[in-house]
PDB file of N, CA and C in Angstrom:
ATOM      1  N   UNK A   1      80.622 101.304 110.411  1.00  0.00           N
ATOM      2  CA  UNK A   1      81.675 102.238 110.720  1.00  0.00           C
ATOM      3  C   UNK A   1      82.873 101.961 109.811  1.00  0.00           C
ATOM      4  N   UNK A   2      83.558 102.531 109.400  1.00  0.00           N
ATOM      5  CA  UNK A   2      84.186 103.122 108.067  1.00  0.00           C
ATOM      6  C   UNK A   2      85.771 102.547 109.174  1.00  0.00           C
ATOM      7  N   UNK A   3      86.732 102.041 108.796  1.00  0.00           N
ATOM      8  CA  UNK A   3      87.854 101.760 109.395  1.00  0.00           C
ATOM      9  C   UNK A   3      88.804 102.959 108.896  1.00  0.00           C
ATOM     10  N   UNK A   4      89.699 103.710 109.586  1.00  0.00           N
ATOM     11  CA  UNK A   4      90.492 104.967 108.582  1.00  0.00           C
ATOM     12  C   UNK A   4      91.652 104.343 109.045  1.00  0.00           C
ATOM     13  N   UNK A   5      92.428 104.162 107.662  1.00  0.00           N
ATOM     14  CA  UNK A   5      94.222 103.741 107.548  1.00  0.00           C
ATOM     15  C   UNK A   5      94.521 104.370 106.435  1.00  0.00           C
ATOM     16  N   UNK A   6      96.009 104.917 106.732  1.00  0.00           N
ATOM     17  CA  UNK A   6      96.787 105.402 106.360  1.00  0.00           C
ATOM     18  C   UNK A   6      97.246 104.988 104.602  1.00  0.00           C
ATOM     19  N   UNK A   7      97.380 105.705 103.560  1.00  0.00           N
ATOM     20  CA  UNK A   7      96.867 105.191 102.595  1.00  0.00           C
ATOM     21  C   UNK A   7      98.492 104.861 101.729  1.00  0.00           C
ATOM     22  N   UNK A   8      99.143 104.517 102.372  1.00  0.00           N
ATOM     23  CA  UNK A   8     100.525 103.849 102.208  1.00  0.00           C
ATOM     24  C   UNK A   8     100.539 102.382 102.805  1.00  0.00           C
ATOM     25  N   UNK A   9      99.684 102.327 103.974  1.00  0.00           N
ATOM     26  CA  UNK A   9      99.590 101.086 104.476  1.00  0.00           C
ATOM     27  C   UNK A   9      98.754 100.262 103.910  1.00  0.00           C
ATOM     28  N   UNK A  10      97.571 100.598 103.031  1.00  0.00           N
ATOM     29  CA  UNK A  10      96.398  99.820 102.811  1.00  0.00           C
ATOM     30  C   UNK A  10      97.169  99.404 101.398  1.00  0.00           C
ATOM     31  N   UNK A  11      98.063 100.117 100.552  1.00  0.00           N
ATOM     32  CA  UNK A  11      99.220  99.656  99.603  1.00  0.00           C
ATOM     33  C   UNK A  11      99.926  98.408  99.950  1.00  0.00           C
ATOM     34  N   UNK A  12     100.671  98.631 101.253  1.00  0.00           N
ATOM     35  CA  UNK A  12     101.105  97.495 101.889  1.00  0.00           C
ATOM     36  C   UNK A  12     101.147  96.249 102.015  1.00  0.00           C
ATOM     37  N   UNK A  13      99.802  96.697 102.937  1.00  0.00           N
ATOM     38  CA  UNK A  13      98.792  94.987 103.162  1.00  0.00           C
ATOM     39  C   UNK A  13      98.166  95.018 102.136  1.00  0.00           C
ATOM     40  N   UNK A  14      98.147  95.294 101.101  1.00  0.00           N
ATOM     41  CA  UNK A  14      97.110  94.997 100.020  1.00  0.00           C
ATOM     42  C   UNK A  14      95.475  94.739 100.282  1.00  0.00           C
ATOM     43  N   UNK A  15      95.216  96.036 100.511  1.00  0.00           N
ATOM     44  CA  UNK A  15      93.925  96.661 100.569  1.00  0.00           C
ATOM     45  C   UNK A  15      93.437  96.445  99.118  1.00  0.00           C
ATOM     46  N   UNK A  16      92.057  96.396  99.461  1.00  0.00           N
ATOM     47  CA  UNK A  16      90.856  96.639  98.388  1.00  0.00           C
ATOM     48  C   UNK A  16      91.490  97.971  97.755  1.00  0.00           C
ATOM     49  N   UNK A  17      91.192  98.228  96.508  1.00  0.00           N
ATOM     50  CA  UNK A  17      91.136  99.472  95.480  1.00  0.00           C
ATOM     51  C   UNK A  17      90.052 100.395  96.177  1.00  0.00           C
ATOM     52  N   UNK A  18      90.366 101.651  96.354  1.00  0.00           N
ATOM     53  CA  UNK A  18      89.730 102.597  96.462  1.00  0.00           C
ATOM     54  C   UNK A  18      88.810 103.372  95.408  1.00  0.00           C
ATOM     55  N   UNK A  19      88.082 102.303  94.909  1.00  0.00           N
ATOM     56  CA  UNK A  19      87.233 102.997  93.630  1.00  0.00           C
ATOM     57  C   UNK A  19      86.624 104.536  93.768  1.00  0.00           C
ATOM     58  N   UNK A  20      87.311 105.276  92.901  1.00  0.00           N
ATOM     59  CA  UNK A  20      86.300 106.459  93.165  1.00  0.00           C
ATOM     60  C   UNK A  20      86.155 107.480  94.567  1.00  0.00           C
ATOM     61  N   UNK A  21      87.452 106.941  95.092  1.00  0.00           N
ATOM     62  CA  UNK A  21      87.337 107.493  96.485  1.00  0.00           C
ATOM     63  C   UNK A  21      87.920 109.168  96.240  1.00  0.00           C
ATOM     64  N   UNK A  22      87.531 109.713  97.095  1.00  0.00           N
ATOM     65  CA  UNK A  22      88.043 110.632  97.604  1.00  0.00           C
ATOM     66  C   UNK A  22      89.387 110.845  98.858  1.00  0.00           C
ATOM     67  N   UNK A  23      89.983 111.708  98.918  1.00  0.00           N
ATOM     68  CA  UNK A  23      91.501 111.893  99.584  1.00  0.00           C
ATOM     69  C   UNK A  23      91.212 113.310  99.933  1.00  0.00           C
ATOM     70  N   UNK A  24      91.783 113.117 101.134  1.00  0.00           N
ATOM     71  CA  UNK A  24      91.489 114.757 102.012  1.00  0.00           C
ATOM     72  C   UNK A  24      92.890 115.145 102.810  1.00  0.00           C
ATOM     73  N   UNK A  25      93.971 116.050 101.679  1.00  0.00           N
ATOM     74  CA  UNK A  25      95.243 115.846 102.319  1.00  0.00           C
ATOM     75  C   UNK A  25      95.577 117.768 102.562  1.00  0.00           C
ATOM     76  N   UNK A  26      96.453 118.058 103.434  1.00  0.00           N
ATOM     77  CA  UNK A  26      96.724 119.237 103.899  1.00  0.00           C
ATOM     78  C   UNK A  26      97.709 119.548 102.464  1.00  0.00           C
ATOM     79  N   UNK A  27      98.480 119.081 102.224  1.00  0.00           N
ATOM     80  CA  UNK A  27      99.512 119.536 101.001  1.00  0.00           C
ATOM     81  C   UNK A  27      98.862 118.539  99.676  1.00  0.00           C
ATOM     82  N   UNK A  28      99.267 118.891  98.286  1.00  0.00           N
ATOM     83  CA  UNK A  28      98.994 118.406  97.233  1.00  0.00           C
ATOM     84  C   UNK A  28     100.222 117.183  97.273  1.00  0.00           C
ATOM     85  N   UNK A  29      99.726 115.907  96.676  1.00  0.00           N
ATOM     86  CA  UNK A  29     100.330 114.689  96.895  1.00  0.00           C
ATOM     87  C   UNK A  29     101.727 115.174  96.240  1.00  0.00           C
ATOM     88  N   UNK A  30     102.904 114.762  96.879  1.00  0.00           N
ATOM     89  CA  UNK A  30     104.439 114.283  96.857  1.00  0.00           C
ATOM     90  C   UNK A  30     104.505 113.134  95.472  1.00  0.00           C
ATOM     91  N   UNK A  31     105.342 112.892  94.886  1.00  0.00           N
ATOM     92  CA  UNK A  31     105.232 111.648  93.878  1.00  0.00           C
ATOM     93  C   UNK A  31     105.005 110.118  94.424  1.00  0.00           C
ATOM     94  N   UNK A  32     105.472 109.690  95.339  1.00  0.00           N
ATOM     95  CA  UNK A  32     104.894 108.533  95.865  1.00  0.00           C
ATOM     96  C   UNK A  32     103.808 108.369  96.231  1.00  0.00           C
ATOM     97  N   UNK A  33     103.284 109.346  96.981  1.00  0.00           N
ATOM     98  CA  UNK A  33     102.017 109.167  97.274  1.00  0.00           C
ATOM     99  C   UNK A  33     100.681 109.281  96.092  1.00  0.00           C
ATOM    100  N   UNK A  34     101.174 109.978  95.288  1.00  0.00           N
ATOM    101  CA  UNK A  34     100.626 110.547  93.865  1.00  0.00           C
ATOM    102  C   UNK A  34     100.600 109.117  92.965  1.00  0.00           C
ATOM    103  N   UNK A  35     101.696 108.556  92.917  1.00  0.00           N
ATOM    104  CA  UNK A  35     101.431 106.861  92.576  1.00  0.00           C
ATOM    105  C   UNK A  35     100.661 106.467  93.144  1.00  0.00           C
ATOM    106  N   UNK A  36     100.534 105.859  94.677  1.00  0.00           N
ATOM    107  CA  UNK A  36      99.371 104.902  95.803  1.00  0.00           C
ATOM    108  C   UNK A  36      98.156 105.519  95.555  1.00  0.00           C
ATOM    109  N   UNK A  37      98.058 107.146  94.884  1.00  0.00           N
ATOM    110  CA  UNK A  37      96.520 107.080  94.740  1.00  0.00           C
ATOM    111  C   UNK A  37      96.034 106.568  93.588  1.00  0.00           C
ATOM    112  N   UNK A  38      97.071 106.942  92.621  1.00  0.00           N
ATOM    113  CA  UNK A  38      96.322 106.478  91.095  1.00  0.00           C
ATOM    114  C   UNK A  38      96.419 104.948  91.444  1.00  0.00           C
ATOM    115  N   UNK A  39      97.203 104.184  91.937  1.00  0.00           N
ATOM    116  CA  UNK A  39      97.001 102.660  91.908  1.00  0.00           C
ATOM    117  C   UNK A  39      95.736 102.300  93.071  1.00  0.00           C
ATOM    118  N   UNK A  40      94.910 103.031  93.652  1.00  0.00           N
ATOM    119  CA  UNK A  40      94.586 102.687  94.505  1.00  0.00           C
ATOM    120  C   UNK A  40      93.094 103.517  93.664  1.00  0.00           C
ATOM    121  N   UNK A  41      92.823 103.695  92.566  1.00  0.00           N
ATOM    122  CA  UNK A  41      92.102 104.078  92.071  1.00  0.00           C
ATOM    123  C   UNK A  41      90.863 105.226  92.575  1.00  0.00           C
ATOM    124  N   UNK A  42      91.529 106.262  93.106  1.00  0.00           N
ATOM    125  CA  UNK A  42      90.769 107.472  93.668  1.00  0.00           C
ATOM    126  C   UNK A  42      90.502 108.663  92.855  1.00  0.00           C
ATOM    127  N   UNK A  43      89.484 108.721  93.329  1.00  0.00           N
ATOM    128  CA  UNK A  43      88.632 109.867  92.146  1.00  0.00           C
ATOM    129  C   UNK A  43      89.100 111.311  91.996  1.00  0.00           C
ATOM    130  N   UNK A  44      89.095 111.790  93.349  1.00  0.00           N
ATOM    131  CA  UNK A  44      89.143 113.067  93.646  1.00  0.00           C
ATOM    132  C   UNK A  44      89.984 113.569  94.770  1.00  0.00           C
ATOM    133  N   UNK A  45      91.526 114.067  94.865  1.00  0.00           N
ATOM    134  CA  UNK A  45      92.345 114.358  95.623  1.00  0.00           C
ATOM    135  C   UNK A  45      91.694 116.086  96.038  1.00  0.00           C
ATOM    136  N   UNK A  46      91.657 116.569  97.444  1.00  0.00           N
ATOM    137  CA  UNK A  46      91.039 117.483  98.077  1.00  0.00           C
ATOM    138  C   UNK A  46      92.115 117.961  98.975  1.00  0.00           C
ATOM    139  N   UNK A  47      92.994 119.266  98.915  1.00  0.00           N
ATOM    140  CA  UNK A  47      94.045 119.813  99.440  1.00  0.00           C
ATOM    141  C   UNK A  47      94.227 120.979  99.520  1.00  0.00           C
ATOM    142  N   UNK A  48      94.633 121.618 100.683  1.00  0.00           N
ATOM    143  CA  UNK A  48      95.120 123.174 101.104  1.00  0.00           C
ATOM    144  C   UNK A  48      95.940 123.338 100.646  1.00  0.00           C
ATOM    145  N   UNK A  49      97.080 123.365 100.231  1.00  0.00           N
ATOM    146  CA  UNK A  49      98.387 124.024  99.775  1.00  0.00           C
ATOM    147  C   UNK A  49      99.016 123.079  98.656  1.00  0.00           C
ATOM    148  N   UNK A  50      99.296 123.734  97.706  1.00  0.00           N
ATOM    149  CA  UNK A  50     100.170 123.104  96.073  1.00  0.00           C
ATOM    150  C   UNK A  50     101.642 122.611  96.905  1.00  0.00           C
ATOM    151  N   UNK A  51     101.766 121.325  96.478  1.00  0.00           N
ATOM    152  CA  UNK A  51     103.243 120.812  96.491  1.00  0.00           C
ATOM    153  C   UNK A  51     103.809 121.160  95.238  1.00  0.00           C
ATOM    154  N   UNK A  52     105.227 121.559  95.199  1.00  0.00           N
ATOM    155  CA  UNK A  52     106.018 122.071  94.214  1.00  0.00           C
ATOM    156  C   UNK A  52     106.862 120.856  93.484  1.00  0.00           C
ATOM    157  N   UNK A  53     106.383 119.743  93.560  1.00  0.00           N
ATOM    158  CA  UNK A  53     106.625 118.694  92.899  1.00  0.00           C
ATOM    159  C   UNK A  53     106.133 118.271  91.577  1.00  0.00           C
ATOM    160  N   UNK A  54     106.891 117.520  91.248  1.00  0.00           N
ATOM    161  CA  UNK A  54     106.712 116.730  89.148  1.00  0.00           C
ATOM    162  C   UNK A  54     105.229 115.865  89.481  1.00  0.00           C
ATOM    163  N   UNK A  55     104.446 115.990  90.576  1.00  0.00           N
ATOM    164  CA  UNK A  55     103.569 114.541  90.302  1.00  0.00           C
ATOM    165  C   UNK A  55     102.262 114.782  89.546  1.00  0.00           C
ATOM    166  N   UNK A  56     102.048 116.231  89.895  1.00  0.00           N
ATOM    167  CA  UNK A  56     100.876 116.554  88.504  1.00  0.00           C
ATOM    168  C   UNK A  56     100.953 116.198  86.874  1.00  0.00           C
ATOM    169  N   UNK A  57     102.311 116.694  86.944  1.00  0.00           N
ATOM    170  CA  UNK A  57     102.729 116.819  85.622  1.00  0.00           C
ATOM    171  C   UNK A  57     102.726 115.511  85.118  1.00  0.00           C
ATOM    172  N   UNK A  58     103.655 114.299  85.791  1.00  0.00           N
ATOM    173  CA  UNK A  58     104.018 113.377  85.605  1.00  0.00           C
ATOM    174  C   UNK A  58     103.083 112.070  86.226  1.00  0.00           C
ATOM    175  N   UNK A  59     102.689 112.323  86.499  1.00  0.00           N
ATOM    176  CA  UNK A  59     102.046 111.634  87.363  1.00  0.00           C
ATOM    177  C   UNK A  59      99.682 111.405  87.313  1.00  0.00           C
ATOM    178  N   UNK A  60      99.873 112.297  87.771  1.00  0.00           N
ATOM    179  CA  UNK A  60      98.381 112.458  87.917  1.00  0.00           C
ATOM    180  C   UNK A  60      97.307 112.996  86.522  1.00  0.00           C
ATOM    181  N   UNK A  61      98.339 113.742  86.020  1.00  0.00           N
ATOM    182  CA  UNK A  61      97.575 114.022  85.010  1.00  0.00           C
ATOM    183  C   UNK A  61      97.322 112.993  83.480  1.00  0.00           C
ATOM    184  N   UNK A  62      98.291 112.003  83.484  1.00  0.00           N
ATOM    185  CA  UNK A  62      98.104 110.867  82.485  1.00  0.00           C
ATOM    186  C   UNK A  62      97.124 109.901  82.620  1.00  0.00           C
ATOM    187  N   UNK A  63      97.288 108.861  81.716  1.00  0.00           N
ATOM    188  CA  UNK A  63      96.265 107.226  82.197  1.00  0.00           C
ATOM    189  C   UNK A  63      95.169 107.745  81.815  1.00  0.00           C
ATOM    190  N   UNK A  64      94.347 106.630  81.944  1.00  0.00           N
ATOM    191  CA  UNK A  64      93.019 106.431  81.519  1.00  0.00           C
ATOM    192  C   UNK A  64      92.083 107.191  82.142  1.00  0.00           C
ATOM    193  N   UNK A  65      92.477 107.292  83.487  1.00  0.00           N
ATOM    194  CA  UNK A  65      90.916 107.593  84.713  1.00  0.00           C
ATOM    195  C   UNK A  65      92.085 108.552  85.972  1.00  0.00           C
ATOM    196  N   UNK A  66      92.419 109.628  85.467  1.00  0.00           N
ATOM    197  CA  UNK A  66      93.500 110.252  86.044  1.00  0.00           C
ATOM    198  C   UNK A  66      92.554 111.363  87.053  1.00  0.00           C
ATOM    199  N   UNK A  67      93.240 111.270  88.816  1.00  0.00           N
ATOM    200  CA  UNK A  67      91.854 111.950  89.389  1.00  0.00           C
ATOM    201  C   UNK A  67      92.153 113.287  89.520  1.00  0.00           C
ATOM    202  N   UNK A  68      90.779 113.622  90.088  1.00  0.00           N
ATOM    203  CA  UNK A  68      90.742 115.182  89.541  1.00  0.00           C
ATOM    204  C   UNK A  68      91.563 116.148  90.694  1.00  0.00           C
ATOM    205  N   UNK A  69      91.891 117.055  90.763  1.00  0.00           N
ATOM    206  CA  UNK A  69      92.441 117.819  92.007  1.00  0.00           C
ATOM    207  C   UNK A  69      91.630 118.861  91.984  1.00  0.00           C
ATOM    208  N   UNK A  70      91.393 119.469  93.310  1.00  0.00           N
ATOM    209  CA  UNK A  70      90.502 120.045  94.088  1.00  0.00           C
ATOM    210  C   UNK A  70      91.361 121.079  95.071  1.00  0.00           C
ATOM    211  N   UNK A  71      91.747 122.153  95.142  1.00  0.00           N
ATOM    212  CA  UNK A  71      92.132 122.970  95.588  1.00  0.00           C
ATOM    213  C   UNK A  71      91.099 123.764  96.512  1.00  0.00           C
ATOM    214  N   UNK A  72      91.728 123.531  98.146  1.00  0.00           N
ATOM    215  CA  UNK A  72      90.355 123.453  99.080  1.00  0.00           C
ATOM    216  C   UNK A  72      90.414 125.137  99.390  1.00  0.00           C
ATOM    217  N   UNK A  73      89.651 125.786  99.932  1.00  0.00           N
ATOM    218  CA  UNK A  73      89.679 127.503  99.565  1.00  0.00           C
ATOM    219  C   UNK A  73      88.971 127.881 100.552  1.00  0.00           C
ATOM    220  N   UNK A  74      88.012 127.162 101.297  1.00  0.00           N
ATOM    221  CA  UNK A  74      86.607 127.360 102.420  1.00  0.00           C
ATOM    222  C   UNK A  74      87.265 127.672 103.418  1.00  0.00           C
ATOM    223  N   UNK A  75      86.296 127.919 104.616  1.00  0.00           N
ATOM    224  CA  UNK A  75      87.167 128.692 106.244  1.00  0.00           C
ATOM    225  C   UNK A  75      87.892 128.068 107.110  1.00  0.00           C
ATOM    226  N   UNK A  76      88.040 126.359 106.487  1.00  0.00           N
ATOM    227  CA  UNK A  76      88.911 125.588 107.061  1.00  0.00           C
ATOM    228  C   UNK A  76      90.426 125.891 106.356  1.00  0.00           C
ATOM    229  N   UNK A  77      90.505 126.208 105.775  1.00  0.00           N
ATOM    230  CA  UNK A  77      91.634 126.565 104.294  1.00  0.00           C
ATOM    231  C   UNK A  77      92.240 127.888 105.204  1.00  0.00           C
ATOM    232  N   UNK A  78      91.353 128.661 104.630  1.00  0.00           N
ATOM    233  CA  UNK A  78      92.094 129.852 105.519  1.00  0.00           C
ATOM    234  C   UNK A  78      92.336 129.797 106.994  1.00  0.00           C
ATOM    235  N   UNK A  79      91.606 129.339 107.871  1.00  0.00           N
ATOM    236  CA  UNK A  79      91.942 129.392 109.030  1.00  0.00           C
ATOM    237  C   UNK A  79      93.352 128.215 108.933  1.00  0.00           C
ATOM    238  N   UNK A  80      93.477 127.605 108.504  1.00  0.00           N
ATOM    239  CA  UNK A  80      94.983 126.819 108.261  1.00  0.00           C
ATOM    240  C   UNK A  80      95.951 127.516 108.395  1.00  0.00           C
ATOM    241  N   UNK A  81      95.996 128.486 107.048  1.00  0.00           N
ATOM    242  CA  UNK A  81      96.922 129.762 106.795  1.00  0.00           C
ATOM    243  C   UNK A  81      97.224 130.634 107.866  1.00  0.00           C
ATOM    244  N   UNK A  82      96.529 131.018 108.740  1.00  0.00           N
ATOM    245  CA  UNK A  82      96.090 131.788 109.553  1.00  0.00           C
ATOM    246  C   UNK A  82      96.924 130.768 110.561  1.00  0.00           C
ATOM    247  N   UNK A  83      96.968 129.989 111.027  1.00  0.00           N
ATOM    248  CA  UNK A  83      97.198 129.106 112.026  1.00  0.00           C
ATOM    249  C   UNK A  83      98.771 129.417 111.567  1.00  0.00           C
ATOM    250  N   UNK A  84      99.664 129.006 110.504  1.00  0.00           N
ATOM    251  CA  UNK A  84     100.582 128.660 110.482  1.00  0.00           C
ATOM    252  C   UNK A  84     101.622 129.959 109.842  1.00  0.00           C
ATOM    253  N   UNK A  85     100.948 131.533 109.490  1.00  0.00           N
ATOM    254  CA  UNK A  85     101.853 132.373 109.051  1.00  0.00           C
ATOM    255  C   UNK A  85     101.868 133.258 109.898  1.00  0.00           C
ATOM    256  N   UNK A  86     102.879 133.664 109.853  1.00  0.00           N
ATOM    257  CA  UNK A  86     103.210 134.447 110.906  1.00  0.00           C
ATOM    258  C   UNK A  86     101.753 135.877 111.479  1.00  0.00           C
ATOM    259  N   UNK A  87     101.616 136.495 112.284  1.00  0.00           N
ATOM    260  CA  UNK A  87     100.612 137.376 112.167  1.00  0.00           C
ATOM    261  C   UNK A  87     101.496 139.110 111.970  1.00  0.00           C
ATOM    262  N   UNK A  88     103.050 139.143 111.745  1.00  0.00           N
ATOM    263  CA  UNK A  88     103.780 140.158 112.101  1.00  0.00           C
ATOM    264  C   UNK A  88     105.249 139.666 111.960  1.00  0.00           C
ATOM    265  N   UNK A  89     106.050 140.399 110.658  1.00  0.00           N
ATOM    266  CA  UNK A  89     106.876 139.357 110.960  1.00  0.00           C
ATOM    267  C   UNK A  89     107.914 139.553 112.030  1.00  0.00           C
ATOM    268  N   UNK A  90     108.896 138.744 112.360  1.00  0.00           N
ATOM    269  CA  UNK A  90     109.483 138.451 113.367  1.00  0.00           C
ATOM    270  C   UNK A  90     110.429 139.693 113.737  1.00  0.00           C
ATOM    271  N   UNK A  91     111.154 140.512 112.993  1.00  0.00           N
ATOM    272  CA  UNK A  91     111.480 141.667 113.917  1.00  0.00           C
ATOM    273  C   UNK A  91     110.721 142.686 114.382  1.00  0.00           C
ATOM    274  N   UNK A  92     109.507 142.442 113.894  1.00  0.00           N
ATOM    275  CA  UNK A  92     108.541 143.803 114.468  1.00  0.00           C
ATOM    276  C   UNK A  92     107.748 143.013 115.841  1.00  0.00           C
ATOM    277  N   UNK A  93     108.040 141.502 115.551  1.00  0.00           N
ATOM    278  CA  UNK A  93     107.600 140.838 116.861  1.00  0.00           C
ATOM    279  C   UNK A  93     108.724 141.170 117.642  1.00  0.00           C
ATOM    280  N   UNK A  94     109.981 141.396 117.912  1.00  0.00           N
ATOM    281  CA  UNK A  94     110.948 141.363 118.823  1.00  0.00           C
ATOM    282  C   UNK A  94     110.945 142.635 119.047  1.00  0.00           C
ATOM    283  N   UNK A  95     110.721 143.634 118.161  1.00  0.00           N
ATOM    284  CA  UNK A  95     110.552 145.132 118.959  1.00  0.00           C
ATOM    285  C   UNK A  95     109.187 145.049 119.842  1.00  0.00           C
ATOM    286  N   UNK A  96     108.371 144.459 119.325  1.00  0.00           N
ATOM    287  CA  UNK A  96     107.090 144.660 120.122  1.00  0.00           C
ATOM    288  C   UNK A  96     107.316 144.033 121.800  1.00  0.00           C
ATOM    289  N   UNK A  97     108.003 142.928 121.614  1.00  0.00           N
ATOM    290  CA  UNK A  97     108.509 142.577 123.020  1.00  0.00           C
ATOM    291  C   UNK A  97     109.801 143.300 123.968  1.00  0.00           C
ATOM    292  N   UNK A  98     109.941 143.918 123.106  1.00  0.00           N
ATOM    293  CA  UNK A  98     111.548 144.760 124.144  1.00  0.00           C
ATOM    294  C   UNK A  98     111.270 146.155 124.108  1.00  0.00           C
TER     295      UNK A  98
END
């Protein structure tokens, strides 16, 4: 059985390297976190929504063994979207209620 921690903490305590791992995050990595993966040597970052941050640019896309990004798109993806935008926006919701 596979132990799951938080991948700022395994930085921390000084965890084993994540050779080749894979990362399964709701937003595209922030710049700190975009560091802990490349130092933590992960293959393939897997994410619903683009962060509007420098860490592609600066970050992920340099070095030797720079990992790949994966822009997730399947019915878990959309049903996300779906979960979190509005279905109507909000004054046609307040006429609909009054």
């Amino acid at each position: 059985m596979q132990k799951k921690m938080p991948i700022l903490q395994i930085v921390k305590y000084g965890g084993q390297a994540i050779e080749d791992g894979k990362l399964f995050t709701t937003a595209s990595l922030c710049e700190l976190c975009a560091k802990k993966a490349y130092q933590l040597g992960i293959k393939e970052i897997i994410y619903i929504d683009p962060y509007s941050g420098i860490s592609i640019d600066h970050i992920l896309s340099i070095g030797s063994k720079p990992p790949t990004l994966i822009q997730f798109r399947g019915a878990v993806g959309k049903g996300y979207h779906q979960l979190y935008e509005p279905a109507l926006p909000y004054k046609d919701e307040l006429e609909y209620f009054l």
